[in-house]
C-alpha atoms as a PDB file:
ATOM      1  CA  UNK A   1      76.598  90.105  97.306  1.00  0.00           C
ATOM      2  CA  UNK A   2      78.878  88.039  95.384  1.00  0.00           C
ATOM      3  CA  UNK A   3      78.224  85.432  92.945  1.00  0.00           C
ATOM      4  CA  UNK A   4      81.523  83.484  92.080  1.00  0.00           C
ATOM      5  CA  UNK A   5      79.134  81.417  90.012  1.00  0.00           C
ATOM      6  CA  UNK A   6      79.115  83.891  87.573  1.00  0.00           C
ATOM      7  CA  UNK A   7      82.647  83.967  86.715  1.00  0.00           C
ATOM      8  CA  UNK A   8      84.256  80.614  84.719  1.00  0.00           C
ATOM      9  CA  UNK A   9      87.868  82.492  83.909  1.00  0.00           C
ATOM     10  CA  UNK A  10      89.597  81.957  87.714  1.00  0.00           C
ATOM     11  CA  UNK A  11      92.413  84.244  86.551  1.00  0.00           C
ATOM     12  CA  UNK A  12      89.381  86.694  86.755  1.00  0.00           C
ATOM     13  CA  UNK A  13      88.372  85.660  89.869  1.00  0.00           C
ATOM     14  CA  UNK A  14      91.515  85.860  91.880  1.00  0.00           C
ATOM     15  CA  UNK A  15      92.736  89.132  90.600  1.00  0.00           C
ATOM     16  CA  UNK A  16      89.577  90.524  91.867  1.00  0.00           C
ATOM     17  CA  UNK A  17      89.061  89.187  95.168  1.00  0.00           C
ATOM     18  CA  UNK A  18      93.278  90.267  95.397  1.00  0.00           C
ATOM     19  CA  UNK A  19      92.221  93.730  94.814  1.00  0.00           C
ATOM     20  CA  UNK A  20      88.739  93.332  96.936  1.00  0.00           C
ATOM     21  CA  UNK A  21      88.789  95.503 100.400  1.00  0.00           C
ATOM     22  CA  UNK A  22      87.339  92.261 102.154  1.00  0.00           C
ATOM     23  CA  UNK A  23      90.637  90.051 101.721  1.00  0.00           C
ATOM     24  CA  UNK A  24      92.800  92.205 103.853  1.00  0.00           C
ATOM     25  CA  UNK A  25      90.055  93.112 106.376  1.00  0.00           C
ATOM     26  CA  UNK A  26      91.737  91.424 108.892  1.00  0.00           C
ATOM     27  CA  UNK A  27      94.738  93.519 108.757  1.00  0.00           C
ATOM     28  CA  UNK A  28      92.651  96.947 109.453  1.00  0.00           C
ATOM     29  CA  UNK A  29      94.134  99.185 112.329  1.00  0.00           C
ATOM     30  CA  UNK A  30      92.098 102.282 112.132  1.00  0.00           C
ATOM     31  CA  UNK A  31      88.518 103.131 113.019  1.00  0.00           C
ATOM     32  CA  UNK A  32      86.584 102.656 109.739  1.00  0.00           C
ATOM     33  CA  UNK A  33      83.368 104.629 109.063  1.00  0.00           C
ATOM     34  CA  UNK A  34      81.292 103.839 105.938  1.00  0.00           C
ATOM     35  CA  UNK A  35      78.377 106.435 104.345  1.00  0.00           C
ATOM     36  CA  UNK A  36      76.543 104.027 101.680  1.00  0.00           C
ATOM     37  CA  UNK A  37      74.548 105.384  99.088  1.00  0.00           C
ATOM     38  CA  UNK A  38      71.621 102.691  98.861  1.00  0.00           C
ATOM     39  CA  UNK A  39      70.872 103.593  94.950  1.00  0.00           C
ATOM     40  CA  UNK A  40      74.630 103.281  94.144  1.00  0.00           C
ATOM     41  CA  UNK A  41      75.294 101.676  90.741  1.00  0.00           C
ATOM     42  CA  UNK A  42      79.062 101.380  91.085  1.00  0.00           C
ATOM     43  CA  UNK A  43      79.455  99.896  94.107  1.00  0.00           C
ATOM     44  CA  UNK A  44      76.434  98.058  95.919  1.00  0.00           C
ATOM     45  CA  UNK A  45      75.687  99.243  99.232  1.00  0.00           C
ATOM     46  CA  UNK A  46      74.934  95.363  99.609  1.00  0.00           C
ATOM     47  CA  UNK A  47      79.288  95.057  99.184  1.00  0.00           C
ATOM     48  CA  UNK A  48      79.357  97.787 101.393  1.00  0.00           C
ATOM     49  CA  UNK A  49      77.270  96.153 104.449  1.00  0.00           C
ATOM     50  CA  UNK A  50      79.292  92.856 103.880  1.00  0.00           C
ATOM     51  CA  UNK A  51      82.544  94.452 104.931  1.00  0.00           C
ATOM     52  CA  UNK A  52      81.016  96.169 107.808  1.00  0.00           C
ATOM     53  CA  UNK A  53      79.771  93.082 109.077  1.00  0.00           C
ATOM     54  CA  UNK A  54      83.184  91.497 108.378  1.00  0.00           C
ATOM     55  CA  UNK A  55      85.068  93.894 110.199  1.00  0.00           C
ATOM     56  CA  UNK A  56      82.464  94.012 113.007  1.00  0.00           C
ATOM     57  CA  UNK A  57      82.937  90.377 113.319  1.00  0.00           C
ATOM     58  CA  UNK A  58      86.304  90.394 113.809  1.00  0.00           C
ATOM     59  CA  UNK A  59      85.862  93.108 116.357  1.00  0.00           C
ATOM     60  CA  UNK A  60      87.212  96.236 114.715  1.00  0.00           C
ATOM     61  CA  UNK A  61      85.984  99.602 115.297  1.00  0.00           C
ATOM     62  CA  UNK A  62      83.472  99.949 112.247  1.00  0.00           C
ATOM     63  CA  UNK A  63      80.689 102.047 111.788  1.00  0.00           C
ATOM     64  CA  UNK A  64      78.686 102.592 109.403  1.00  0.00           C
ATOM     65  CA  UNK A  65      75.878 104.975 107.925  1.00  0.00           C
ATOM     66  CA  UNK A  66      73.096 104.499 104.897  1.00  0.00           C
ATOM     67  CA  UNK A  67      71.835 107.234 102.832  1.00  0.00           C
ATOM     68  CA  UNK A  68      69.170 107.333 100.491  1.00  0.00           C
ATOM     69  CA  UNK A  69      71.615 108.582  97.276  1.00  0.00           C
ATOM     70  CA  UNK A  70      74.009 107.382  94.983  1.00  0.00           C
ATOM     71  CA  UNK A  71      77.551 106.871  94.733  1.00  0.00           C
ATOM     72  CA  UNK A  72      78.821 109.983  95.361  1.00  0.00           C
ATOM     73  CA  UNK A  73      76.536 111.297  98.156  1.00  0.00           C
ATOM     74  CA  UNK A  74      75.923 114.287  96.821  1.00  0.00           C
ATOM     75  CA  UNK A  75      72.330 115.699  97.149  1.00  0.00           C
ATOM     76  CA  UNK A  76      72.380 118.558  99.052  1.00  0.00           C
ATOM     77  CA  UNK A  77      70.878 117.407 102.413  1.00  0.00           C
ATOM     78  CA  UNK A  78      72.812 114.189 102.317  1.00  0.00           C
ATOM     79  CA  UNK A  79      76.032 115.669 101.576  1.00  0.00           C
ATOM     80  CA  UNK A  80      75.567 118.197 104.723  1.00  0.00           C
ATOM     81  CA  UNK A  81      74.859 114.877 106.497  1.00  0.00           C
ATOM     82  CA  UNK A  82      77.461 113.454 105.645  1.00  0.00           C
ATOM     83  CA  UNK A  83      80.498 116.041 106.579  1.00  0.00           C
ATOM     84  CA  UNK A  84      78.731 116.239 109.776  1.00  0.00           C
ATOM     85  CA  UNK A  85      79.059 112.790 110.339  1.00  0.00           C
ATOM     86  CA  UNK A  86      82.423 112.759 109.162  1.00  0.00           C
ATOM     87  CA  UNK A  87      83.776 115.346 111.581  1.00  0.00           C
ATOM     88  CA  UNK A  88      82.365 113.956 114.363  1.00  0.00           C
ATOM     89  CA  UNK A  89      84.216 110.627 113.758  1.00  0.00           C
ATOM     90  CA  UNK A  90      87.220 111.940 113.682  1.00  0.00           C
ATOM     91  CA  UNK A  91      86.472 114.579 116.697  1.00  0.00           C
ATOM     92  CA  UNK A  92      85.500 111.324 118.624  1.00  0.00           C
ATOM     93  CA  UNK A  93      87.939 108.610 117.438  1.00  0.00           C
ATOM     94  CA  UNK A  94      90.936 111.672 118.351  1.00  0.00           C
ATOM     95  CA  UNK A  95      89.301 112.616 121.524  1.00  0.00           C
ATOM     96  CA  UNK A  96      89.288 109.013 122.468  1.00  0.00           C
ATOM     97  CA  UNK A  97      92.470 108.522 121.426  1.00  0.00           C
ATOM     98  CA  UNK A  98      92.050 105.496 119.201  1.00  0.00           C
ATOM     99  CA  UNK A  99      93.593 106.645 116.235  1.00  0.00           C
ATOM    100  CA  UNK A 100      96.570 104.717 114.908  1.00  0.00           C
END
């Protein structure tokens, strides 16, 4: 979630949200897939389920997937999960033919 509240220096506050993913989401093409960690500490998975529902808003092919793991996905179990899901995106979005 974002709190502009907590920012009083606007140069701060525009050069981030011109950097943020969620600006340009408009402007997305391809099939988007997102695997959230829900203990990340980088990135909230929070962030994470505000661009999905952005993009799904706006009608874009968007889906999305939420693990119990940090940032990088990388217990074992999760990880296998993960490439999994991975390849069958792109098996499906190529088999469908949506890619860009």
């Amino acid at each position: 979630m974002f709190y502009p509240f907590l920012f009083t220096d606007g140069k701060l506050l525009s050069a981030m949200r011109a950097v943020s993913p969620i600006t340009y989401a408009d402007q997305v093409k391809a099939p988007v897939f997102l695997m959230l960690g829900n203990g990340d500490l980088r990135v909230p998975h929070s962030q994470g389920l505000e661009y999905f529902r952005a993009l799904k808003a706006m009608g874009k092919d968007v889906r999305v997937n939420i693990y119990d793991d940090c940032h990088p996905l990388s217990k074992t179990p999760i990880n296998v999960d993960v490439a999994i899901n991975a390849a069958l995106f792109f098996h499906n979005i190529l088999k469908e033919g949506n890619a860009p």
